[in-house]
Structure formats: C-alpha cells, structure tokens
C-alpha atoms as a PDB file:
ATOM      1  CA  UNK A   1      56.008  18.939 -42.122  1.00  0.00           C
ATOM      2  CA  UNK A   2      54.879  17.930 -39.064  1.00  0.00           C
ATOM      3  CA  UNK A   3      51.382  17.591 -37.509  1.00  0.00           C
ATOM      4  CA  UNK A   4      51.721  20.790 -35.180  1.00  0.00           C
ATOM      5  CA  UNK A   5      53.279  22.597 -38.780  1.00  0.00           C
ATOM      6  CA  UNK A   6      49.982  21.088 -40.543  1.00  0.00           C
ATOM      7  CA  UNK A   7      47.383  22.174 -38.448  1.00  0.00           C
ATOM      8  CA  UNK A   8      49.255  25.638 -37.848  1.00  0.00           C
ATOM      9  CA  UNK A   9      48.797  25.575 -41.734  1.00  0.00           C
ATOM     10  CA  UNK A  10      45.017  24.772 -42.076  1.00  0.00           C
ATOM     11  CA  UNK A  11      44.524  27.386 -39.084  1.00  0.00           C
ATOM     12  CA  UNK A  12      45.767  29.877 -42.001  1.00  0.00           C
ATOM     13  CA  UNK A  13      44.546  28.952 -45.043  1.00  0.00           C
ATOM     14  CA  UNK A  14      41.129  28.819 -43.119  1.00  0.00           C
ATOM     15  CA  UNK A  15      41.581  32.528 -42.134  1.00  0.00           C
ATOM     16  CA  UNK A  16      42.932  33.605 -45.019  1.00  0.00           C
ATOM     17  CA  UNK A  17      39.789  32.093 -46.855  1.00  0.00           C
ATOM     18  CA  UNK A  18      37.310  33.437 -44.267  1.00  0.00           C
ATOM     19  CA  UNK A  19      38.748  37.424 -44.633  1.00  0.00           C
ATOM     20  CA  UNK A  20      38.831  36.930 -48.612  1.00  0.00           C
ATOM     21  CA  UNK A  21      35.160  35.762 -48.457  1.00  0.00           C
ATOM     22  CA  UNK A  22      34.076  38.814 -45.944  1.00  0.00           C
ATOM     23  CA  UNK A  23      35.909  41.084 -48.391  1.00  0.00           C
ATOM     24  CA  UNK A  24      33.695  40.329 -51.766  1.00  0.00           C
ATOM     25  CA  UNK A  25      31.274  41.574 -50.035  1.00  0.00           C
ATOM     26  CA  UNK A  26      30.190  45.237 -48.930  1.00  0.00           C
ATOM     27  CA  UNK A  27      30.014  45.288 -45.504  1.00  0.00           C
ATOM     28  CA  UNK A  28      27.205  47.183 -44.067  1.00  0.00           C
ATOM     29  CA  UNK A  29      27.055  46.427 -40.109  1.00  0.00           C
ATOM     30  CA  UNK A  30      27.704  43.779 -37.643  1.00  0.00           C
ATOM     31  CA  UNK A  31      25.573  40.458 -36.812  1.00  0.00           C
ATOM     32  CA  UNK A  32      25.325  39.266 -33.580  1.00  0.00           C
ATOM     33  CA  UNK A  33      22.947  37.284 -31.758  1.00  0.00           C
ATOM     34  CA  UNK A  34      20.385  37.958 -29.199  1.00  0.00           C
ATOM     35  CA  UNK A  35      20.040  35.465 -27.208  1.00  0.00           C
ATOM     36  CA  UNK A  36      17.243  37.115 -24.906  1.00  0.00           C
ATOM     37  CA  UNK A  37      15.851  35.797 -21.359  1.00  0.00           C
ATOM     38  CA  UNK A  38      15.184  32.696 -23.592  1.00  0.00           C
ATOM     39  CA  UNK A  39      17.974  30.960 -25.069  1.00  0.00           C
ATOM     40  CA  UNK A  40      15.360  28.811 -27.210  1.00  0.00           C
ATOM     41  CA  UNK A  41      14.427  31.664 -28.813  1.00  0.00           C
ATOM     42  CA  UNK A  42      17.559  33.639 -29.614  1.00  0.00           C
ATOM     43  CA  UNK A  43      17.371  35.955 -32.462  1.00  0.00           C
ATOM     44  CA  UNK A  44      20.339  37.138 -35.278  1.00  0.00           C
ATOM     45  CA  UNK A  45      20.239  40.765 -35.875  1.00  0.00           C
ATOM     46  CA  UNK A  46      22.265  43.005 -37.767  1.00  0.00           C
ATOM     47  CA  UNK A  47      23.375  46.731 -36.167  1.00  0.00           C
ATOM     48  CA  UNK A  48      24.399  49.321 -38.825  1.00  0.00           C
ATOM     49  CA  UNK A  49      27.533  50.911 -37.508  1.00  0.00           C
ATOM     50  CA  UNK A  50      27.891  53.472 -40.379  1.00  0.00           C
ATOM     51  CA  UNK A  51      30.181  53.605 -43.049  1.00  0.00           C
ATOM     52  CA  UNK A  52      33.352  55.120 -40.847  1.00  0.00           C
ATOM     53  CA  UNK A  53      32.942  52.548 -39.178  1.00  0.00           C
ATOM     54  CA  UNK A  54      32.297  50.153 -41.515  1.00  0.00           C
ATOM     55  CA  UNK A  55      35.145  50.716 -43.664  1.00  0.00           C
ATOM     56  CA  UNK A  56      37.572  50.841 -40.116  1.00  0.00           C
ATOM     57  CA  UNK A  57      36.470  47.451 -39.883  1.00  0.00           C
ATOM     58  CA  UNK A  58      37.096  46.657 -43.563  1.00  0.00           C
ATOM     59  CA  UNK A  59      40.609  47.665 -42.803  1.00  0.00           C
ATOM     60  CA  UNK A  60      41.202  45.361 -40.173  1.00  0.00           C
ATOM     61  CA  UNK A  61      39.958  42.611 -42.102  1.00  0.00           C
ATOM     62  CA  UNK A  62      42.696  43.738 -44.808  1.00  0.00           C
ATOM     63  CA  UNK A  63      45.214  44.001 -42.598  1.00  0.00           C
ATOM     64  CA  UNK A  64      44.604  40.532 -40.699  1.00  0.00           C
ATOM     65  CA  UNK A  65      44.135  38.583 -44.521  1.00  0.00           C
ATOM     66  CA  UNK A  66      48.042  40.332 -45.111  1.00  0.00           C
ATOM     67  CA  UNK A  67      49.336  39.069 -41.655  1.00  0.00           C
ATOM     68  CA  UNK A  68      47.918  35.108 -42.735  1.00  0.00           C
ATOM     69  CA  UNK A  69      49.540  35.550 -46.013  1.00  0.00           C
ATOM     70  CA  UNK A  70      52.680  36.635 -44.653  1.00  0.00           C
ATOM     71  CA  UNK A  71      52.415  33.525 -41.987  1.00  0.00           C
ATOM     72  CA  UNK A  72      51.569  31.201 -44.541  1.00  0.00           C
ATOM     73  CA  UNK A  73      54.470  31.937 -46.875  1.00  0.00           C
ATOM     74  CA  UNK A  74      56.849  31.582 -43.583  1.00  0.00           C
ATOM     75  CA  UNK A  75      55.731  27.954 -42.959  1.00  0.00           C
END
C-alpha cells in the first residue's frame, strides 16, 4: 500500500466512523456557530429544521456512510 493509498484509507475509515457516530443518535437540528461582531465571543447554537427535514438529512448521512464503505472495500 502506498502512502497516498494509506492516507486515502484513514480519510475513509474517519468518515465512515464520523456518519456511524451521527447516526446513533436522533438528530434534531443543525449546530452552527455564531460568531457575532465579536469573534471572542462567538456562540454555538442549534436551529431546529423539523423532522422533514431532519430525516432528509439523515438520509444523506446514510447514503454518504454507503459511498465510504463501498470506497473502502475498493482500496
């Protein structure tokens, strides 16, 4: 394997951890954060999209975790 093949690798397992994570979870809005006129005093919030929404994002978060799988077993 080479380094380029490695690091392609860890890019995937990484994602595929970070969208099986996300998914044990209910997911109930977005997080972003506010970083304000201040950027000392920025500030996380959470927006509730509703559950159309939430469960179109859900999805995508499905689909992306089957295209790393399917990457990762073509390495």
């Amino acid at each position: 394997m080479t380094e380029e093949q490695y690091e392609k690798a860890r890019f995937i397992k990484s994602g595929i951890n970070k969208c099986e994570e996300v998914l044990r979870y209910d997911i109930k809005g977005v997080f972003y954060r506010d970083e304000g006129i201040y950027p000392t005093k920025s500030v996380d919030r959470c927006v509730s999209l509703g559950d159309e929404v939430n469960e179109k994002i859900k999805k995508i978060i499905e689909e992306r975790l089957e295209q790393f799988k399917k990457e990762f077993e073509e390495l």
